[in-house]
Protein backbone atom coordinates (compact mmCIF):
# COMPACT_ATOMS: atom_id res chain seq x y z
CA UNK A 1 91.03 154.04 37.85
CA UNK A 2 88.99 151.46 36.00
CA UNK A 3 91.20 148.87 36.43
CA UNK A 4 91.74 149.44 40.17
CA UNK A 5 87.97 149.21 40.79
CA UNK A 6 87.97 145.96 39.39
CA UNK A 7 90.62 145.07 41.41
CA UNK A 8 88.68 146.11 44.10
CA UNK A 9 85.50 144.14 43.03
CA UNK A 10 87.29 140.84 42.08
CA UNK A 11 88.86 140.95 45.85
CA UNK A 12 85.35 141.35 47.42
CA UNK A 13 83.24 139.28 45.59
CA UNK A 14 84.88 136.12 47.16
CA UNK A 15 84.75 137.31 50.81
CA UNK A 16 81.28 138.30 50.19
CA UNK A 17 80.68 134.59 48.98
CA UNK A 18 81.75 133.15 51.29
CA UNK A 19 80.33 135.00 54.15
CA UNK A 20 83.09 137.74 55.53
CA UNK A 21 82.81 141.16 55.58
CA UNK A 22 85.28 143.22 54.39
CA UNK A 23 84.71 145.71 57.63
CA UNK A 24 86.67 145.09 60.94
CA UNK A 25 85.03 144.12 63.82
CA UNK A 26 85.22 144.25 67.50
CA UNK A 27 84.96 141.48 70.09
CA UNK A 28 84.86 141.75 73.97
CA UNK A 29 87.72 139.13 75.56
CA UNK A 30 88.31 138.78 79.37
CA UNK A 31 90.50 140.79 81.07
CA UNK A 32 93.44 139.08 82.87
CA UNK A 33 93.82 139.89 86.36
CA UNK A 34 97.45 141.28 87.43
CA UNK A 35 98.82 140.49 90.56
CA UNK A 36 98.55 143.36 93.55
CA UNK A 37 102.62 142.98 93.16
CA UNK A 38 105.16 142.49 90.70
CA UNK A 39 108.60 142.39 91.89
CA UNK A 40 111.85 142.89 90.69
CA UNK A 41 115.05 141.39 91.43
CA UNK A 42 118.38 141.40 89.74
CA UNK A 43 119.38 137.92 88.60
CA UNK A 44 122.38 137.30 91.14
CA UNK A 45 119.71 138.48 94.47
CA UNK A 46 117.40 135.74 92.97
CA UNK A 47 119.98 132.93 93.28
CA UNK A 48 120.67 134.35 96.22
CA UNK A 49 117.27 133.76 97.59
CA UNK A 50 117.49 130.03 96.16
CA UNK A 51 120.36 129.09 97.84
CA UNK A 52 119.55 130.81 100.98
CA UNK A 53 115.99 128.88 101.12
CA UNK A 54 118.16 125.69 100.64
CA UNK A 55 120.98 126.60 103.32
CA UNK A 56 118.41 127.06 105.98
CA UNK A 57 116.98 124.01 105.37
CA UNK A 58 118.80 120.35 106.53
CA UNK A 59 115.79 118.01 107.81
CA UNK A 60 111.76 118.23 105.93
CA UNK A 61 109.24 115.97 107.34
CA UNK A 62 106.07 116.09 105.95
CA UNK A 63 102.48 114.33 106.04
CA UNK A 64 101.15 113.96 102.92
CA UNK A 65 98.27 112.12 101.14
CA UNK A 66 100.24 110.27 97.90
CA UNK A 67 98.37 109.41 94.81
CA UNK A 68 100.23 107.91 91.90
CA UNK A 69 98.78 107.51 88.39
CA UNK A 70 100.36 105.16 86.07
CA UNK A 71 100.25 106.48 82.21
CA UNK A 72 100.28 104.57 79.00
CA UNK A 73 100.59 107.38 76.39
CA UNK A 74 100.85 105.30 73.27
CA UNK A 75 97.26 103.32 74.57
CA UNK A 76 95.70 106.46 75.60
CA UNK A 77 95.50 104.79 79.26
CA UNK A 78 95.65 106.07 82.63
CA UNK A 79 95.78 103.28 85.73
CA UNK A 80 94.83 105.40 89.12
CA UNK A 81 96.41 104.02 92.35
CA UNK A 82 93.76 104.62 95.62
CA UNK A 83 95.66 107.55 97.68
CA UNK A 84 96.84 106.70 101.16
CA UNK A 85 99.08 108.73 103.71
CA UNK A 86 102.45 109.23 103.01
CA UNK A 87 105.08 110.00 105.55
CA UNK A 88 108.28 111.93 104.88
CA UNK A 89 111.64 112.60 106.21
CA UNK A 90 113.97 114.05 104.26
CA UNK A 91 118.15 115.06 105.64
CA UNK A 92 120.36 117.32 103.43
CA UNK A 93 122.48 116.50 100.86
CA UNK A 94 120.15 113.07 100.00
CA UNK A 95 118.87 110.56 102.80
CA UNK A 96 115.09 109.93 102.13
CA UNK A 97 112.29 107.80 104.25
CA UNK A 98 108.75 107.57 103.20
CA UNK A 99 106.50 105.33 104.48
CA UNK A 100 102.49 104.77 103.36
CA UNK A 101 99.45 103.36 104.95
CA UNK A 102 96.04 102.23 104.25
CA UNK A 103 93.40 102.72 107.10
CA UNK A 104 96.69 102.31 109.42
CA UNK A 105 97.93 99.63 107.99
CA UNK A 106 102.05 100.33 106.39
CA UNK A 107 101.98 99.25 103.16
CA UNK A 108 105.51 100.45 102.41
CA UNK A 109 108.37 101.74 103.96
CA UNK A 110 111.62 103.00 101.73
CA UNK A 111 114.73 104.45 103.30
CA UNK A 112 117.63 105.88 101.29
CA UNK A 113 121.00 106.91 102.60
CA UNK A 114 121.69 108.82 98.82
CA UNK A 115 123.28 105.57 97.24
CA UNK A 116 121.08 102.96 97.90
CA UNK A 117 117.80 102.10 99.48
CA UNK A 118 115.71 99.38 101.04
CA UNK A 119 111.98 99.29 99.86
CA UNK A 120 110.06 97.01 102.32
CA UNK A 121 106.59 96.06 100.97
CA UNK A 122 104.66 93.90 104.32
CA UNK A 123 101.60 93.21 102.60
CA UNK A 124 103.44 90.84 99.81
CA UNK A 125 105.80 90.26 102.58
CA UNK A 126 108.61 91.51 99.76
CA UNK A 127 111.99 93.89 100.26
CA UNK A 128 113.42 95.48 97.23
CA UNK A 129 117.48 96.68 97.57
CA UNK A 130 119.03 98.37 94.72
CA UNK A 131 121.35 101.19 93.77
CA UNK A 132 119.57 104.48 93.90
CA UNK A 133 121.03 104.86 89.75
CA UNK A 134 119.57 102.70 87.25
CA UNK A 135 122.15 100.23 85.47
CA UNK A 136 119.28 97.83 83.73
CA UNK A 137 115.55 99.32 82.42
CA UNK A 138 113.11 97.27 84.25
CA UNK A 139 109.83 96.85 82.29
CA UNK A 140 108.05 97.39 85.34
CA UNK A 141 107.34 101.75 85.12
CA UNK A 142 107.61 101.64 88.96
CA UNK A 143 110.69 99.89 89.51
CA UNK A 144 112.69 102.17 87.02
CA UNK A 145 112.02 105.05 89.79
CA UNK A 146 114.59 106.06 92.85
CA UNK A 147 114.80 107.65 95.63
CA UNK A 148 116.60 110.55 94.23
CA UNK A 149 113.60 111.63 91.95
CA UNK A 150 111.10 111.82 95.44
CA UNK A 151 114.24 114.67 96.95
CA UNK A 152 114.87 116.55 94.25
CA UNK A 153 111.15 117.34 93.55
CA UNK A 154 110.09 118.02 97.30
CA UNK A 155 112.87 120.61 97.71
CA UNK A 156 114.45 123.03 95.26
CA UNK A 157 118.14 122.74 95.73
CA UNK A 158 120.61 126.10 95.65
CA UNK A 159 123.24 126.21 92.88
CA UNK A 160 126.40 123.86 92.72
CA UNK A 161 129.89 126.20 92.53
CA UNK A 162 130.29 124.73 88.61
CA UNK A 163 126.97 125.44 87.71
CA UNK A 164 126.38 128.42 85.60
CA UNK A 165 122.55 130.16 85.12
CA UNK A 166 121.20 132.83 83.33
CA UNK A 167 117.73 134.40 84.18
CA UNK A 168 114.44 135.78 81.73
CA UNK A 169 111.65 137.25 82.97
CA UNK A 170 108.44 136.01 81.06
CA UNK A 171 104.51 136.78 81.84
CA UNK A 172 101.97 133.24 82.04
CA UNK A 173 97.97 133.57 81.65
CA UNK A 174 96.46 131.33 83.69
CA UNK A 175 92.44 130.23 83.34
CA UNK A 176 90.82 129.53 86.60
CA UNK A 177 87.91 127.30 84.91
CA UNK A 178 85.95 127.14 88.36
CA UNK A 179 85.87 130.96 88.69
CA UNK A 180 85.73 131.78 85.10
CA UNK A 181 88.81 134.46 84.91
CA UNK A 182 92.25 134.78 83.85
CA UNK A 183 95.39 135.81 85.89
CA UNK A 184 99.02 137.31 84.69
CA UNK A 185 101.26 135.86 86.57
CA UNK A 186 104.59 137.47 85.73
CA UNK A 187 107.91 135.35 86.46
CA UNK A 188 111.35 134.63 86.56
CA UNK A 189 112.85 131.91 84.88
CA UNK A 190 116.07 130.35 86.04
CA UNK A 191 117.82 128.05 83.84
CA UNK A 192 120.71 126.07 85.57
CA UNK A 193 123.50 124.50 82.95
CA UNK A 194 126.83 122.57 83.80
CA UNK A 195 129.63 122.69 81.45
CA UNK A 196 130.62 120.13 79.21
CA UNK A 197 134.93 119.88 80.14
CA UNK A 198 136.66 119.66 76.43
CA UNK A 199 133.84 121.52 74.80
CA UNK A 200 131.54 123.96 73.49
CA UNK A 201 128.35 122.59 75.25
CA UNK A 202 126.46 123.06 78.54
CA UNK A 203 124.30 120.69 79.94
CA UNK A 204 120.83 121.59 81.33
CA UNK A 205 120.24 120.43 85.13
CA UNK A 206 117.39 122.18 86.23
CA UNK A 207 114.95 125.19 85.06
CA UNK A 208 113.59 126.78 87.85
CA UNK A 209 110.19 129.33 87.15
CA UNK A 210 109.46 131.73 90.26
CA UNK A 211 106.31 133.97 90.21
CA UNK A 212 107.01 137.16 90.66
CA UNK A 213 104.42 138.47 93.14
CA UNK A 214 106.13 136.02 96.28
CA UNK A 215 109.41 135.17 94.69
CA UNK A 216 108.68 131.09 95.05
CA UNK A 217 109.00 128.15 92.72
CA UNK A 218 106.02 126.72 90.90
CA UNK A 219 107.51 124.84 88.79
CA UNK A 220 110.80 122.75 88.17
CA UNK A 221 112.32 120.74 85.63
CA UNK A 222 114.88 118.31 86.22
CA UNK A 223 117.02 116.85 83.50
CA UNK A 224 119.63 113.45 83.19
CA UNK A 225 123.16 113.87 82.32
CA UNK A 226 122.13 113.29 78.35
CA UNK A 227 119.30 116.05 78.90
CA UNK A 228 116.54 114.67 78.50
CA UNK A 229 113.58 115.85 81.02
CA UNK A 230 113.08 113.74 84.13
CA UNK A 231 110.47 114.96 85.95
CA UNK A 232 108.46 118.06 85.63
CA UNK A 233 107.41 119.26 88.96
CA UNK A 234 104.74 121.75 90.01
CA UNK A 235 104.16 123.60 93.19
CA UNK A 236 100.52 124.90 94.14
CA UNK A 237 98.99 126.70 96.76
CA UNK A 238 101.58 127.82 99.31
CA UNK A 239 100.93 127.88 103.14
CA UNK A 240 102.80 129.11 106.04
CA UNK A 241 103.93 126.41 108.03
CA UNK A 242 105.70 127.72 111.39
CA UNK A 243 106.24 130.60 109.34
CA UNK A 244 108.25 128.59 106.33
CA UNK A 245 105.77 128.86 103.00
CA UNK A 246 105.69 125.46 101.25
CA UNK A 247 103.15 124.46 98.69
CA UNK A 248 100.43 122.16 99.99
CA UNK A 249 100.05 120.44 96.25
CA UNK A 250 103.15 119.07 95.02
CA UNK A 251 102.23 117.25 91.08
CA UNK A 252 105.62 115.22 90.27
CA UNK A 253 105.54 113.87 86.21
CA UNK A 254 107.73 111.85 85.10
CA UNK A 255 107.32 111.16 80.99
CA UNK A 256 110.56 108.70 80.64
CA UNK A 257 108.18 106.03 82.78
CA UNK A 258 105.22 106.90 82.39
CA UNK A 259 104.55 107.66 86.28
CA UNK A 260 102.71 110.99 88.13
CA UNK A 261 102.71 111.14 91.57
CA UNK A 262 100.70 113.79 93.38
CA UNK A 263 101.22 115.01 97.01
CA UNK A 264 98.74 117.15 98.88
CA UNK A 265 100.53 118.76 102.29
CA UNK A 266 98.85 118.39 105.09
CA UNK A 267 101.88 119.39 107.76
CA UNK A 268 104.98 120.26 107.86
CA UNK A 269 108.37 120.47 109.94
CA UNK A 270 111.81 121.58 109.47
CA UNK A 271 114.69 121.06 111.12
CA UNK A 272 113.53 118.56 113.65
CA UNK A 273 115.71 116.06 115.37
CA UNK A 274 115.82 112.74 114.37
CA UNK A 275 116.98 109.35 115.85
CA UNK A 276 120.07 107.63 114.62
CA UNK A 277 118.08 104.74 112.65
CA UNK A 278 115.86 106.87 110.75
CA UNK A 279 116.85 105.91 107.46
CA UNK A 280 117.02 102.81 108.20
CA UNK A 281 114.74 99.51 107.26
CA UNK A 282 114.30 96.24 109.49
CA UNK A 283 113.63 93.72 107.56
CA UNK A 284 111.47 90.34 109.08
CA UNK A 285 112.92 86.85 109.01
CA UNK A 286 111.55 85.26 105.99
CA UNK A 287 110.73 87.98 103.59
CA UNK A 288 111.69 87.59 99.89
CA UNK A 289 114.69 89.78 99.12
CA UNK A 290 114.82 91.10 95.18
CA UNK A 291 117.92 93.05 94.04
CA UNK A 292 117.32 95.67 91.71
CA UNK A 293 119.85 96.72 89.19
């Protein structure tokens, strides 16, 4: 008995020194806010609903405001482009126009028929062609981004027939600083492989995260064919638009270049028709041509 008393005292004395107690105490912490509804879906019905938001879907035009920040990790630097309007059309499986403008003025004007695109620039009085796949690294951040990055981030696309997913469910706390309060959000996660043919290995292509209250992305990662992450893509604040719910903040990162691009929706449209040159570019007499590799 003795022996365990000074046990007992040689333990205390140094958390006494040094100023904790030896008792337990209690602290209040905020409460996190669960949503009104959680739902729950078996993981086929959820791909289901992905593919089925993707099928009924074959034109997107959007008005947008675009602002693009350029990042320089290693310096600690961010550059901040001024935002202008962005226009979008967008036809299933990959044909992409966006134009922007400054006070009215086009500044840009980029059509892609899924293989290559035309980037007219009249203020420099410049046109950029190129492949929309990368052959050569350009040190230029911007000029290492294609079309194909801009599509795959404004829509979620439904499963190929080789892909293979598998589903977790997992719960995020989110801080709203301005209101001072934390929210559950539970969700779905949706992670989208391809096989590897003479192997063991699956690729990733895409991870999909779906809150579970409304059953729609807000978030999306996109991967290359050696898997590394290509863009990480966020989707805030959903509206009803003609009664089709698309986020009206769209945040696009993408950490191989350096480059976020942020989109806040003003309107939508789906399924509109379109003329036959819509994806098309005129370029004027006299303006400087560069091929992009």
């Amino acid at each position: 008995m003795p022996h365990n008393r000074c046990a007992l005292g040689a333990l205390a004395l140094p958390l006494l020194l040094s100023g904790c107690s030896i008792l337990p105490t209690t602290r209040k912490l905020p409460v996190p806010r669960a949503p009104a509804i959680t739902q729950t879906v078996a993981p086929e019905d959820l791909v289901t609903q992905i593919n089925q938001r993707w099928g009924e879907l074959n034109v997107l035009t959007a008005t947008v405001q675009i602002q693009a920040t350029l990042l320089k990790t290693k310096e600690g630097l961010a550059k901040d482009y001024p935002s202008c309007r962005g226009f979008i059309v967008m036809r299933k499986p990959d044909k992409l126009r966006v134009m922007g403008q400054y006070f009215g003025v086009k500044v840009f004007d980029m059509a892609s028929d899924g293989k290559t695109f035309t980037l007219l620039v009249p203020p420099k009085n410049k046109a950029i062609k190129g492949s929309n796949s990368v052959t050569k690294k350009s040190d230029n951040q911007f000029e290492n981004l294609r079309p194909g990055f801009f599509f795959d981030s404004m829509i979620v696309r439904g499963l190929e027939p080789d892909d293979f997913y598998s589903v977790t469910a997992d719960t995020e706390t989110i801080e709203d600083a301005a209101k001072k309060r934390l929210y559950i959000a539970p969700e779905y996660i949706v992670s989208i492989t391809r096989h590897v043919p003479g192997s063991r290995r699956d690729t990733p292509v895409r991870v999909v995260t779906l809150h579970r209250d409304d059953l729609l992305p807000y978030q999306q990662d996109l991967y290359d064919a050696q898997g590394n992450l290509e863009s990480q893509v966020s989707y805030m604040s959903y509206h009803d638009f003609g009664g089709s719910k698309y986020p009206t903040r769209v945040t696009i990162k993408r950490p191989l270049e350096g480059i976020q691009v942020v989109l806040t929706v003003e309107k939508i449209g789906k399924n509109v028709d379109l003329p036959p040159d819509e994806f098309q570019v005129k370029i004027p007499e006299g303006t400087i041509i560069q091929d992009l590799q």
